[in-house]
Protein backbone atom coordinates (compact mmCIF):
# COMPACT_ATOMS: atom_id res chain seq x y z
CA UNK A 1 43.26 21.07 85.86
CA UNK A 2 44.61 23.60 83.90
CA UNK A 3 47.66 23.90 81.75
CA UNK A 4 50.58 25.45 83.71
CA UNK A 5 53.27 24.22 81.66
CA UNK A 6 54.94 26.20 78.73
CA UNK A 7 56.21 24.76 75.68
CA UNK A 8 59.63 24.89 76.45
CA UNK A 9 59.04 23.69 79.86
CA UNK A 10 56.96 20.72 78.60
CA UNK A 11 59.75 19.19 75.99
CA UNK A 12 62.48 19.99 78.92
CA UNK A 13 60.23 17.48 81.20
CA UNK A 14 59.77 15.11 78.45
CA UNK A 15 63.58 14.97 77.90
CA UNK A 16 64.87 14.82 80.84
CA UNK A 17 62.38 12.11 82.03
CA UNK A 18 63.24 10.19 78.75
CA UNK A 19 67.26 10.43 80.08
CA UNK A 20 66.45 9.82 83.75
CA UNK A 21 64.05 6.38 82.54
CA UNK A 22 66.73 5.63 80.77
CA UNK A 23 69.06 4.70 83.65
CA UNK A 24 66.13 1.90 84.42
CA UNK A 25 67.82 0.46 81.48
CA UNK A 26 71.49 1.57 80.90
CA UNK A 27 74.07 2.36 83.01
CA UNK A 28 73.24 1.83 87.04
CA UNK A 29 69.87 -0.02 86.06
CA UNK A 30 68.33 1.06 88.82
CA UNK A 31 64.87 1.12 89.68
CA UNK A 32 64.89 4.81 90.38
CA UNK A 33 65.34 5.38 86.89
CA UNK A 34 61.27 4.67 87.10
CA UNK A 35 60.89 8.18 88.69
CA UNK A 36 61.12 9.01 84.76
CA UNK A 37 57.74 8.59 84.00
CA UNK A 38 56.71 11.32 86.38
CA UNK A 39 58.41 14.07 84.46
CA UNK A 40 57.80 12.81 80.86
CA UNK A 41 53.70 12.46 82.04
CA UNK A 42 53.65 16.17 83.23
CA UNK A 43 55.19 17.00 79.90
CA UNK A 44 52.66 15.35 78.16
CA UNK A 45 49.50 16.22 80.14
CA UNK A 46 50.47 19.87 80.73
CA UNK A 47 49.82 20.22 84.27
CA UNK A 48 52.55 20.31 87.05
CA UNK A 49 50.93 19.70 90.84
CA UNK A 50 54.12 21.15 92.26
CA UNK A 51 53.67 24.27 90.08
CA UNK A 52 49.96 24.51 91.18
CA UNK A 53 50.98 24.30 94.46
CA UNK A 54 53.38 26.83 94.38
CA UNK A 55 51.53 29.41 92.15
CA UNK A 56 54.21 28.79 89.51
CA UNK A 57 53.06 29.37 85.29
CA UNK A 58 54.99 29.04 82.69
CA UNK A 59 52.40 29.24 79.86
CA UNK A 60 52.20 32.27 77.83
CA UNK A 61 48.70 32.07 76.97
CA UNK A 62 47.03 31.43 80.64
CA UNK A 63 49.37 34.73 81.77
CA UNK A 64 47.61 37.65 82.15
């Protein structure tokens, strides 16, 4: 696994999985609101499957 994530791109995940977990709690309190956690742990770890998949990078430093 390498990093495929850019900085930007990482604290946008982190964010908006924060805000979408969120809705576990407030508002709706819907269960969905779990699918959170997938977004803020890509943000963390670095590594997106999708973009792997999909021969998507949006670190600087593994461009080249």
């Amino acid at each position: 696994m390498t990093v495929n994530e850019g900085n930007v791109d990482r604290a946008v995940r982190v964010i908006a999985g924060i805000v979408i977990l969120s809705l576990a709690f407030i508002g709706p309190k819907s269960a969905w609101g779990y699918v959170g956690l997938l977004p803020i742990a890509t943000g963390l770890i670095g590594f997106c499957p999708a973009y792997a998949l999909f021969g998507i990078n949006t670190c600087a430093t593994a461009k080249k």
